[in-house]
PDB file of N, CA and C in Angstrom:
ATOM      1  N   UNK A   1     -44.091  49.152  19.867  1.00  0.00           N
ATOM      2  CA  UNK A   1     -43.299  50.300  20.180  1.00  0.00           C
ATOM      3  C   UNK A   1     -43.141  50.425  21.688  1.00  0.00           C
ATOM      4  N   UNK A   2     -44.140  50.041  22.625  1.00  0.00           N
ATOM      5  CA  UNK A   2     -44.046  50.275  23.918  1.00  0.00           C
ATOM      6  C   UNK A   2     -43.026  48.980  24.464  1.00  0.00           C
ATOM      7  N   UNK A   3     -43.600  48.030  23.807  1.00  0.00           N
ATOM      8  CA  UNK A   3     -42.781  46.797  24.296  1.00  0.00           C
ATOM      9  C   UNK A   3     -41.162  47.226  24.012  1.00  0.00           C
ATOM     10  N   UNK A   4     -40.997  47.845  23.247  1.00  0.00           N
ATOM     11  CA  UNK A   4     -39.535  48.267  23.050  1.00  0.00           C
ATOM     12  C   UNK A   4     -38.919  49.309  24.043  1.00  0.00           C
ATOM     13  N   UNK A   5     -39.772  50.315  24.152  1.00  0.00           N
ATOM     14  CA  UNK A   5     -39.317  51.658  25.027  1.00  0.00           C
ATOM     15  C   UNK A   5     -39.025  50.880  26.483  1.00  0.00           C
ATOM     16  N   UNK A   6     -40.260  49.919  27.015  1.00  0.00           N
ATOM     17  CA  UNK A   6     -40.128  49.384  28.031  1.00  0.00           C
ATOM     18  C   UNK A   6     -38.890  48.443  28.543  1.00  0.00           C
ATOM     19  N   UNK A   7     -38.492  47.686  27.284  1.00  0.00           N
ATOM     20  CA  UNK A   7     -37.235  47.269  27.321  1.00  0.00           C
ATOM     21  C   UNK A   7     -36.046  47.827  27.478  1.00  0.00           C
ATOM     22  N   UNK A   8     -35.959  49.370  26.794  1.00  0.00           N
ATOM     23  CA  UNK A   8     -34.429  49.795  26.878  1.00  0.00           C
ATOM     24  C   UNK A   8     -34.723  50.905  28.229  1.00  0.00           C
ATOM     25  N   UNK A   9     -36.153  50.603  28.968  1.00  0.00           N
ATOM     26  CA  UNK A   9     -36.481  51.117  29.817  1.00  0.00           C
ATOM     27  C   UNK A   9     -35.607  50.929  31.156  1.00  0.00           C
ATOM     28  N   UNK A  10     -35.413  49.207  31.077  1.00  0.00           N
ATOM     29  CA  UNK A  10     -35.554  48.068  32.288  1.00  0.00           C
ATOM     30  C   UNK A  10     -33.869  48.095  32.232  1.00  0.00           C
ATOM     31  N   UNK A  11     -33.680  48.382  30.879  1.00  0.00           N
ATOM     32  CA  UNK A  11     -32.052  48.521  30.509  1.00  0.00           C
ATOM     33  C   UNK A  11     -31.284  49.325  31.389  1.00  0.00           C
ATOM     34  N   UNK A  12     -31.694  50.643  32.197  1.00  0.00           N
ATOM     35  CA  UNK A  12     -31.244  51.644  31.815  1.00  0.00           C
ATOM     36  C   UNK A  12     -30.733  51.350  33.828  1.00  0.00           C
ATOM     37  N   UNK A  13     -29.368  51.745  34.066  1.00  0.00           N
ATOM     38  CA  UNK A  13     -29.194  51.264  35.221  1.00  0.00           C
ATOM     39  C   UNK A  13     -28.063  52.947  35.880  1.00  0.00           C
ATOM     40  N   UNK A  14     -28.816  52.554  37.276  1.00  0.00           N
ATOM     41  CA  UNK A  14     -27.369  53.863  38.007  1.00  0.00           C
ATOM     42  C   UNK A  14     -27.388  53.325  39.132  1.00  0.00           C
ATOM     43  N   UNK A  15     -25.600  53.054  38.989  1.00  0.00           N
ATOM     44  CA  UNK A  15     -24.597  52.766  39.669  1.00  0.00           C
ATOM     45  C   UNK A  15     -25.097  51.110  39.927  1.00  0.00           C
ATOM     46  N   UNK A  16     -25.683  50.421  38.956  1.00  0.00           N
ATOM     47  CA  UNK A  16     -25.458  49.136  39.129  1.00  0.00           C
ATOM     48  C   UNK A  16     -27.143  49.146  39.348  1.00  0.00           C
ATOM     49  N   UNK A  17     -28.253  49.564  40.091  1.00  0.00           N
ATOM     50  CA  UNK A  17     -29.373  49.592  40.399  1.00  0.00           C
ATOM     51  C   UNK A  17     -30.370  49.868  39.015  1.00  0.00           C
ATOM     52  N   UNK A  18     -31.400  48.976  38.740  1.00  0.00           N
ATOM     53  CA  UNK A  18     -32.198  49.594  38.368  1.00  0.00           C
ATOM     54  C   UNK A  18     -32.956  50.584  38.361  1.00  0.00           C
ATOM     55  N   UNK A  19     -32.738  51.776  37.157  1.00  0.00           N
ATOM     56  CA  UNK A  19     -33.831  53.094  37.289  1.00  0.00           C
ATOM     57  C   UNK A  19     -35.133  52.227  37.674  1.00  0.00           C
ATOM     58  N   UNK A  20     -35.618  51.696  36.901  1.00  0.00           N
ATOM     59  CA  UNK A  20     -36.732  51.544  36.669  1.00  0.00           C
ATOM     60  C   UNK A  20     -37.393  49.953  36.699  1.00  0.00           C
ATOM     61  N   UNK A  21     -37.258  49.157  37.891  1.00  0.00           N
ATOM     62  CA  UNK A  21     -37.370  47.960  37.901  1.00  0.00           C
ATOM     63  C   UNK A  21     -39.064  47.148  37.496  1.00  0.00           C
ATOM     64  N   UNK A  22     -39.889  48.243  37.271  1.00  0.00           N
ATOM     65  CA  UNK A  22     -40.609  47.882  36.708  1.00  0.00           C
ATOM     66  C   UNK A  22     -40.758  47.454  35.373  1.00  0.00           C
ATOM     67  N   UNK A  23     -39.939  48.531  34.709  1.00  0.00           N
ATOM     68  CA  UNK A  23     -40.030  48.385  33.129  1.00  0.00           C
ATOM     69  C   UNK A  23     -40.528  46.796  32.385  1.00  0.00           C
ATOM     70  N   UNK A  24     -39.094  45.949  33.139  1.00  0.00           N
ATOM     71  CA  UNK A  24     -39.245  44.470  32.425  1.00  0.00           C
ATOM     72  C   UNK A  24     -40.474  44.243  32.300  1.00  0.00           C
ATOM     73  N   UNK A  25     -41.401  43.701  33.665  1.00  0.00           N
ATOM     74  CA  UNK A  25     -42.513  43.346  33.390  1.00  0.00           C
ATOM     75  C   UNK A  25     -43.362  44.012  32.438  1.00  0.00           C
ATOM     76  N   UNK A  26     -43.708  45.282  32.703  1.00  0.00           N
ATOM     77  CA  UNK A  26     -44.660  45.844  31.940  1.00  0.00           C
ATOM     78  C   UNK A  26     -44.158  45.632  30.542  1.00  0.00           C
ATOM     79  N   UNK A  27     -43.187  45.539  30.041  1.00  0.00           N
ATOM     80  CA  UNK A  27     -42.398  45.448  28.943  1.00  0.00           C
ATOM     81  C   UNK A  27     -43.603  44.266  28.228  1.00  0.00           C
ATOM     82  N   UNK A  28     -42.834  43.265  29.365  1.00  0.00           N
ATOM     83  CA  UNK A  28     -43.598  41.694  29.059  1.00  0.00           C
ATOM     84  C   UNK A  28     -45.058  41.500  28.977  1.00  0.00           C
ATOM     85  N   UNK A  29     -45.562  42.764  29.728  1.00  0.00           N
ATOM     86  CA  UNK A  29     -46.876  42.469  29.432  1.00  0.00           C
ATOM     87  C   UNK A  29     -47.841  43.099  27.924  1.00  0.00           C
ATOM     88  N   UNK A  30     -46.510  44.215  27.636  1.00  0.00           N
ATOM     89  CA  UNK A  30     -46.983  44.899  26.469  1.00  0.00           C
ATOM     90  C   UNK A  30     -46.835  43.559  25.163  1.00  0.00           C
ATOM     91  N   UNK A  31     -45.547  43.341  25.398  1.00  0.00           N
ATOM     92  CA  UNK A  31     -45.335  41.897  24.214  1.00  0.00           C
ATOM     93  C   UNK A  31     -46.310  40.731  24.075  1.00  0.00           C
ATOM     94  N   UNK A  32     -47.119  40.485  25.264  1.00  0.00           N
ATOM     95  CA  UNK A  32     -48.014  39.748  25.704  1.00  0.00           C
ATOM     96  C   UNK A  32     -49.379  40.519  24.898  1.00  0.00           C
ATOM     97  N   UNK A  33     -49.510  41.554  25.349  1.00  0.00           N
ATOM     98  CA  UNK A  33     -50.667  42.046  24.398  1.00  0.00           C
ATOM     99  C   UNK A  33     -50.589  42.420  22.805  1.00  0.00           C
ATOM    100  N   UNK A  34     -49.708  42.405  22.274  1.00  0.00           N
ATOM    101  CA  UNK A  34     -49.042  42.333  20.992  1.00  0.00           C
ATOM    102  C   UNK A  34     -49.087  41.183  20.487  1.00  0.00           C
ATOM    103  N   UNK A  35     -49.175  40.103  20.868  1.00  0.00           N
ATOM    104  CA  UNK A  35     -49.146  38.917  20.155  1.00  0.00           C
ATOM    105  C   UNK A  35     -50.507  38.573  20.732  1.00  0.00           C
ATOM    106  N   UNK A  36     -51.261  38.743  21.249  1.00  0.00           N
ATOM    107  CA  UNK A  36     -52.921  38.545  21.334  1.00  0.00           C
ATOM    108  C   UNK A  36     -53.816  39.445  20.251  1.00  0.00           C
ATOM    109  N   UNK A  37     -52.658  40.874  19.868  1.00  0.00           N
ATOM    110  CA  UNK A  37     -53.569  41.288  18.877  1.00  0.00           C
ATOM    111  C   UNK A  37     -53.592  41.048  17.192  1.00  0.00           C
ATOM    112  N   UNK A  38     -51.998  40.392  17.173  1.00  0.00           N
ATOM    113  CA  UNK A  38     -51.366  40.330  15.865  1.00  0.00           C
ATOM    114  C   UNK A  38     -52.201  39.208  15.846  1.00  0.00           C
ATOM    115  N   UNK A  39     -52.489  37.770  16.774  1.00  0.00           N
ATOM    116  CA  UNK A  39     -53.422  36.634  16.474  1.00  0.00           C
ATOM    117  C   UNK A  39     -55.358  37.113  16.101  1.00  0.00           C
ATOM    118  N   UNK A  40     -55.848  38.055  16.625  1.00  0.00           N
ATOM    119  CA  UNK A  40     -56.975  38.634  16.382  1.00  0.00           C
ATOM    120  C   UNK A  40     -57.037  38.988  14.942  1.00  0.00           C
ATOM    121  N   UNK A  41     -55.809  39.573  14.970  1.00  0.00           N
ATOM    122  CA  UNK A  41     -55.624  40.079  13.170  1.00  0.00           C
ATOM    123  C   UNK A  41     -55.546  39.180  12.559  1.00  0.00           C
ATOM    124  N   UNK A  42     -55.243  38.387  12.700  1.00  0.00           N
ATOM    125  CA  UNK A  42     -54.573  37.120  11.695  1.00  0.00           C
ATOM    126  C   UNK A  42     -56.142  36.293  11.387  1.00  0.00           C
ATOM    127  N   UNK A  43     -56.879  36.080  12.268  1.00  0.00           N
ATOM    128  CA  UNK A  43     -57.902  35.556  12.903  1.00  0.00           C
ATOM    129  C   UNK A  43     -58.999  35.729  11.678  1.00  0.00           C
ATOM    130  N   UNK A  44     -59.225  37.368  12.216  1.00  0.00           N
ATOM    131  CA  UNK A  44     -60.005  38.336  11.098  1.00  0.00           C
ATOM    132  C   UNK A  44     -59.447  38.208   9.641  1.00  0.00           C
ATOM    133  N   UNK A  45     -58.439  38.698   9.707  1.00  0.00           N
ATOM    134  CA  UNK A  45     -58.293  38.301   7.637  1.00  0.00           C
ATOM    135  C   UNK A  45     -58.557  36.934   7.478  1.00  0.00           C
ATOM    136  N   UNK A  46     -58.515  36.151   8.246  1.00  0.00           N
ATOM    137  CA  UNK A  46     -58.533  34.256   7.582  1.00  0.00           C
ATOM    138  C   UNK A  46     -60.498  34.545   7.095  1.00  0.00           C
ATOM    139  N   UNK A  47     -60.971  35.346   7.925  1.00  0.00           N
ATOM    140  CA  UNK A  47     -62.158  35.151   8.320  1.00  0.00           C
ATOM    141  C   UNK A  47     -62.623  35.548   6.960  1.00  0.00           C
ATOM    142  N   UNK A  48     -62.245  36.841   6.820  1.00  0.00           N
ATOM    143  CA  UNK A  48     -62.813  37.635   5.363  1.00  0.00           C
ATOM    144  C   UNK A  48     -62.104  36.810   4.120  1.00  0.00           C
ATOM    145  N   UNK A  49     -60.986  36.292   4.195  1.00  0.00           N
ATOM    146  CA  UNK A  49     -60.676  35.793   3.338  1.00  0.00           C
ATOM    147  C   UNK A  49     -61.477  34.472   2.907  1.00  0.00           C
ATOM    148  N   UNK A  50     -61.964  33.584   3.531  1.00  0.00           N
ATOM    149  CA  UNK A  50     -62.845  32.320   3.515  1.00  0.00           C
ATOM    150  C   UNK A  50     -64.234  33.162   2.842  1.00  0.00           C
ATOM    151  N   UNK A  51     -64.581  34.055   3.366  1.00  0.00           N
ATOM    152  CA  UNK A  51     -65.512  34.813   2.825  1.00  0.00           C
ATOM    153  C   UNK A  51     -65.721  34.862   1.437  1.00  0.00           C
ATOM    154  N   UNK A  52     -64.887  36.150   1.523  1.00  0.00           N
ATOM    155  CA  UNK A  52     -64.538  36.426  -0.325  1.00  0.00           C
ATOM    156  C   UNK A  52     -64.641  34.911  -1.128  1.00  0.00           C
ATOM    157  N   UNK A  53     -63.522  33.934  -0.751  1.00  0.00           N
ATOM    158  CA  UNK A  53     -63.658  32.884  -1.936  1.00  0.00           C
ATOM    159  C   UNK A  53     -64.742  32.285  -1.835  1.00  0.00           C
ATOM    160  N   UNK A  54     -65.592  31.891  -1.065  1.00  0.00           N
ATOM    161  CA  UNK A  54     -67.175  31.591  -1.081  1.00  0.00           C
ATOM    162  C   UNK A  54     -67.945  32.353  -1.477  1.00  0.00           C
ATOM    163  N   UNK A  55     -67.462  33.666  -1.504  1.00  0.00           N
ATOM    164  CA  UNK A  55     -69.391  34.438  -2.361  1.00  0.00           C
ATOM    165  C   UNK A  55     -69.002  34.982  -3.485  1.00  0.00           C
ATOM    166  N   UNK A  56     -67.517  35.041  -3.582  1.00  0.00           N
ATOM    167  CA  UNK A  56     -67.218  35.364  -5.208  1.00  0.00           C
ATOM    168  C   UNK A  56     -66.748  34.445  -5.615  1.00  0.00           C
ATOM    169  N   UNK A  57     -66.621  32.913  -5.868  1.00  0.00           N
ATOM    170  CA  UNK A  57     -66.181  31.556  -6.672  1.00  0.00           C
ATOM    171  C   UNK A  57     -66.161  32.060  -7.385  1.00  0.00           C
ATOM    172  N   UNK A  58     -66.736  32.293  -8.290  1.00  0.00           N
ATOM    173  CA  UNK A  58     -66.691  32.831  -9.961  1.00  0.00           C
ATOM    174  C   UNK A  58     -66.207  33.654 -10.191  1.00  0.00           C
ATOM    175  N   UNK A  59     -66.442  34.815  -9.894  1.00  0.00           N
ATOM    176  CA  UNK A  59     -65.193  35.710 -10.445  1.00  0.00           C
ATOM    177  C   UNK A  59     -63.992  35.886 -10.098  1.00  0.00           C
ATOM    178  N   UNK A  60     -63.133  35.099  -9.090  1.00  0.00           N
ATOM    179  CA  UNK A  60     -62.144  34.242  -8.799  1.00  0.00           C
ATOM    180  C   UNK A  60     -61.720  33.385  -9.671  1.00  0.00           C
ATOM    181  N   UNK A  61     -62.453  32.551 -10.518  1.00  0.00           N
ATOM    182  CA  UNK A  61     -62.417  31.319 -11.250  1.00  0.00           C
ATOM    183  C   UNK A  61     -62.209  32.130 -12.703  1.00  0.00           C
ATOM    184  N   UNK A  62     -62.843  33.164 -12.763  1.00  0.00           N
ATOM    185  CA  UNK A  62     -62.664  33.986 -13.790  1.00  0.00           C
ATOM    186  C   UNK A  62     -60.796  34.686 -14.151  1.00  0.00           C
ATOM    187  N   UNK A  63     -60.397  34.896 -13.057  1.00  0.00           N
ATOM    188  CA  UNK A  63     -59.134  35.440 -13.357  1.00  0.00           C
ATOM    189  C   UNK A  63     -58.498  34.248 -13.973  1.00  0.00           C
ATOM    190  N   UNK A  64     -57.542  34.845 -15.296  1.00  0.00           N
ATOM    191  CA  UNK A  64     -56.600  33.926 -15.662  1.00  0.00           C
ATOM    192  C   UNK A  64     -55.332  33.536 -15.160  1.00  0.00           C
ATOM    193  N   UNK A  65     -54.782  32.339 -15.439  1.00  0.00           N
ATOM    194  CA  UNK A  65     -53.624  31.814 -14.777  1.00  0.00           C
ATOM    195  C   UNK A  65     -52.639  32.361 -15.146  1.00  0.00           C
ATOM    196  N   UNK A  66     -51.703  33.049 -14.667  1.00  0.00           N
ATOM    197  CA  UNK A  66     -50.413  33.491 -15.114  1.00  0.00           C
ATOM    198  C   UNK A  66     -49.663  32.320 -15.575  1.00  0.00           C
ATOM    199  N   UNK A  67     -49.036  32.522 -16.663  1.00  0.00           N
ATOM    200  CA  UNK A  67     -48.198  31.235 -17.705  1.00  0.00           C
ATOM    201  C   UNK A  67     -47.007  30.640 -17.086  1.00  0.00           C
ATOM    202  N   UNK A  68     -46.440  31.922 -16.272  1.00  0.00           N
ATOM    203  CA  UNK A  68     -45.264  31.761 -15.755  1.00  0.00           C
ATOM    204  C   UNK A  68     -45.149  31.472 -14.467  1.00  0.00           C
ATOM    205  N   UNK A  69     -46.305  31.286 -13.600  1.00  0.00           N
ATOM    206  CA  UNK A  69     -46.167  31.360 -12.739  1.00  0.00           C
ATOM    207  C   UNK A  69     -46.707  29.285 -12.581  1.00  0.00           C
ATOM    208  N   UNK A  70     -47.153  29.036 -13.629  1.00  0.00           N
ATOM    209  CA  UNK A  70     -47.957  27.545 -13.716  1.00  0.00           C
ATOM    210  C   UNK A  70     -46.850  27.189 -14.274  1.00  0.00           C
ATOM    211  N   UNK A  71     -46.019  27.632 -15.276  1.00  0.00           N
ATOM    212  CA  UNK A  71     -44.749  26.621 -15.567  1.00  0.00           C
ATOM    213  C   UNK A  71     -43.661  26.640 -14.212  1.00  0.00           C
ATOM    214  N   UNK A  72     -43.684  27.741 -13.861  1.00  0.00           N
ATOM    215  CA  UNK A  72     -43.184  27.094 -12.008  1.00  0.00           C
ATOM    216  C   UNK A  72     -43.571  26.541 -11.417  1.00  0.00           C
ATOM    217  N   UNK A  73     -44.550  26.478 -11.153  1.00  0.00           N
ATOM    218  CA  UNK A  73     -45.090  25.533 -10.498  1.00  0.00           C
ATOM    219  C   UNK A  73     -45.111  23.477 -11.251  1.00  0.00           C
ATOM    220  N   UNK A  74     -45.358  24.116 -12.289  1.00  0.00           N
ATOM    221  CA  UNK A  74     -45.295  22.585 -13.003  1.00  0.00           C
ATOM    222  C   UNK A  74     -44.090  21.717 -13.209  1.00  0.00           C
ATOM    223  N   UNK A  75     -42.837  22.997 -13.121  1.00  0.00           N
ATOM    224  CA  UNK A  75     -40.976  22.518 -13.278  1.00  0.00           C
ATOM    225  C   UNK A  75     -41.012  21.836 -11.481  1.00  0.00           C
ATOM    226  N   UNK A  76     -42.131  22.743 -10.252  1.00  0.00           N
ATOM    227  CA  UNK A  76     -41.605  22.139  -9.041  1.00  0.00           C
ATOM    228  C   UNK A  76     -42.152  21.219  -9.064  1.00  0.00           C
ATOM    229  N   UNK A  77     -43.024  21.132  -9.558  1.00  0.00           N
ATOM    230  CA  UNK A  77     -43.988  19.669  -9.135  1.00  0.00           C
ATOM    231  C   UNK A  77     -43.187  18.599  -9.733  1.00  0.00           C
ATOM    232  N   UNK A  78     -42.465  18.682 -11.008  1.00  0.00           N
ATOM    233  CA  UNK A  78     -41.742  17.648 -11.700  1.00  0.00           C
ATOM    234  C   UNK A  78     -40.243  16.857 -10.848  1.00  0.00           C
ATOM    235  N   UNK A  79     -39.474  18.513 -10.133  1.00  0.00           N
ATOM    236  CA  UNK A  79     -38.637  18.382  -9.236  1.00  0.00           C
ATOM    237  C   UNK A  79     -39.163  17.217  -7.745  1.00  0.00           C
ATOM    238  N   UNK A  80     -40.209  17.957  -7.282  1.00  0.00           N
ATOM    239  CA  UNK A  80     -40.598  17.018  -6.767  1.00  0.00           C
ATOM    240  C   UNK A  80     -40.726  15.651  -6.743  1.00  0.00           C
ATOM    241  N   UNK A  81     -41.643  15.256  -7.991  1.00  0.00           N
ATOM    242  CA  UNK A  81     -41.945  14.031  -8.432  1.00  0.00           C
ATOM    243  C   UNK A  81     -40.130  13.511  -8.407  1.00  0.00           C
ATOM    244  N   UNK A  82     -39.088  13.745  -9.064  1.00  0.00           N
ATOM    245  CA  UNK A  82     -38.065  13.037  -9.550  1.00  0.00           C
ATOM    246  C   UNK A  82     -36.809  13.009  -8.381  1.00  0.00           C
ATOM    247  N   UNK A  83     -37.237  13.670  -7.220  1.00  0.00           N
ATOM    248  CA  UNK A  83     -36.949  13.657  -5.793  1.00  0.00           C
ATOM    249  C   UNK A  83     -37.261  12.677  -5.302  1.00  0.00           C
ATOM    250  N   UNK A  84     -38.590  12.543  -5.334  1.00  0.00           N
ATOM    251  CA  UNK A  84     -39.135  11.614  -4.524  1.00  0.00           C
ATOM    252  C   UNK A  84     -38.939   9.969  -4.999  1.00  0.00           C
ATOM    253  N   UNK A  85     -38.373  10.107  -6.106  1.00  0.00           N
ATOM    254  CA  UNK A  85     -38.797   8.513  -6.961  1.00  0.00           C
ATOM    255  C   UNK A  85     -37.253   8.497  -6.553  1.00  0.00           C
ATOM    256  N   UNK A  86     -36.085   9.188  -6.912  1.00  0.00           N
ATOM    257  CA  UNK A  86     -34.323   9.238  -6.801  1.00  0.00           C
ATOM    258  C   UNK A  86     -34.322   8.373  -5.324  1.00  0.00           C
ATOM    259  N   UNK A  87     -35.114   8.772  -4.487  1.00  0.00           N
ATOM    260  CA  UNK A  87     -34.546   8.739  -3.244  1.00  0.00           C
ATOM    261  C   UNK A  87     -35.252   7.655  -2.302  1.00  0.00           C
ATOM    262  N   UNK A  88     -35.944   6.908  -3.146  1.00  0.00           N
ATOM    263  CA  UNK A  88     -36.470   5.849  -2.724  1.00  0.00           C
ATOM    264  C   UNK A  88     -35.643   4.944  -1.732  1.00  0.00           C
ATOM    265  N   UNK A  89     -36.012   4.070  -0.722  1.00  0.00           N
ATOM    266  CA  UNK A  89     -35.030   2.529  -0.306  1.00  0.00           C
ATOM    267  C   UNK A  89     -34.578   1.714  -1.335  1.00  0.00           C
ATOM    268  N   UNK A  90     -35.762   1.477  -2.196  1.00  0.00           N
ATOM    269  CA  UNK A  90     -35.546   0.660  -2.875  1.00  0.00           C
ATOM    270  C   UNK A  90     -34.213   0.468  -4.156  1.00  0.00           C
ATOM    271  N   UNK A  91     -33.933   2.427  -3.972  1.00  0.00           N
ATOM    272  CA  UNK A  91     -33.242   2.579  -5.158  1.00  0.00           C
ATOM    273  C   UNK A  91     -31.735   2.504  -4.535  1.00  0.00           C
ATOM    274  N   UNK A  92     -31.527   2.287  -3.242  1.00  0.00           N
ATOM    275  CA  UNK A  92     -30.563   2.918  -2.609  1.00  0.00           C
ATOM    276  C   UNK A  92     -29.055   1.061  -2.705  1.00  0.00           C
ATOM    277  N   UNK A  93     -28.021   1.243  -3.266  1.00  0.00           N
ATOM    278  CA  UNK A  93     -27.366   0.055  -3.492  1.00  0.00           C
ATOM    279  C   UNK A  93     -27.284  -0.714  -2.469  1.00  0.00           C
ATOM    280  N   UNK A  94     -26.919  -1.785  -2.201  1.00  0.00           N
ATOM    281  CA  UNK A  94     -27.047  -2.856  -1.321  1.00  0.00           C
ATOM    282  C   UNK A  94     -25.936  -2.282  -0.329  1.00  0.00           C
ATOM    283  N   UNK A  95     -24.409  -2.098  -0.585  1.00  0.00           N
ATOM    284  CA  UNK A  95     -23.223  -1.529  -0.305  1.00  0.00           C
ATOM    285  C   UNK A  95     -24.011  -0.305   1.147  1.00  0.00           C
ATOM    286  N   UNK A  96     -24.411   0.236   0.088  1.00  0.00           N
ATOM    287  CA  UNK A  96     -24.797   1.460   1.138  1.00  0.00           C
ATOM    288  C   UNK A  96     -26.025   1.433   2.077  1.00  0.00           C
ATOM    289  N   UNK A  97     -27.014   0.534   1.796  1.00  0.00           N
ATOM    290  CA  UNK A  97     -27.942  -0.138   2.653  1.00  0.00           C
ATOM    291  C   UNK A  97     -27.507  -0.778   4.068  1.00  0.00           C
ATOM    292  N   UNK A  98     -26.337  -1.371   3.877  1.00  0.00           N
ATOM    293  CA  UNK A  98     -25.073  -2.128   4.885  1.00  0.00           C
ATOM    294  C   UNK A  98     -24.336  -1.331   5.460  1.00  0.00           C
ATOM    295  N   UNK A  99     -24.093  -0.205   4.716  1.00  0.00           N
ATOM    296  CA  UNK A  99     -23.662   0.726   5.857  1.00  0.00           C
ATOM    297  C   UNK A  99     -24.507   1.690   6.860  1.00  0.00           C
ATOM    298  N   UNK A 100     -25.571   2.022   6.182  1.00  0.00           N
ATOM    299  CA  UNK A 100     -26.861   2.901   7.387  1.00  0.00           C
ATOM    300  C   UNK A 100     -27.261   1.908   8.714  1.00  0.00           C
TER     301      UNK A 100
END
């Protein structure tokens, strides 16, 4: 929020002069501390999250698989697989080998 105010801060001009020629920077330094804290955050949930699946394995292992969500996954994996085999060199005609 500050990084923003500070911006339409740096914006704000009379008769061609900056009001406020500080704004930018501080702007930049607020954005600067905003992305040092969003990485702290990010940091911390990885942290608790590694957690949780190590001291609760089992009752993790306990929840059941959603049906629908494993036949998606099993239609991408197939997509995959028949991607990857289509698009081989090997499969590719001689004609068009001669032209790449």
């Amino acid at each position: 929020m500050l990084t923003g105010s500070f911006a339409y801060m740096a914006s704000l001009k009379n008769d061609g002069i900056p009001e406020y020629p500080w704004a930018g920077t501080v702007g930049t330094i607020f954005a600067a501390i905003t992305a040092i804290v969003q990485f702290g955050s990010m940091l911390v949930a990885a942290y608790y999250l590694e957690r949780v699946t190590n001291t609760r394995q089992q009752e993790l292992e306990q929840i059941p698989i959603d049906k629908e969500v494993k036949q998606a996954e099993d239609a991408m994996a197939y997509s995959n697989e028949i991607y990857t085999d289509i698009t081989r060199w090997k499969h590719v005609p001689i004609f068009a080998k001669m032209l790449l």
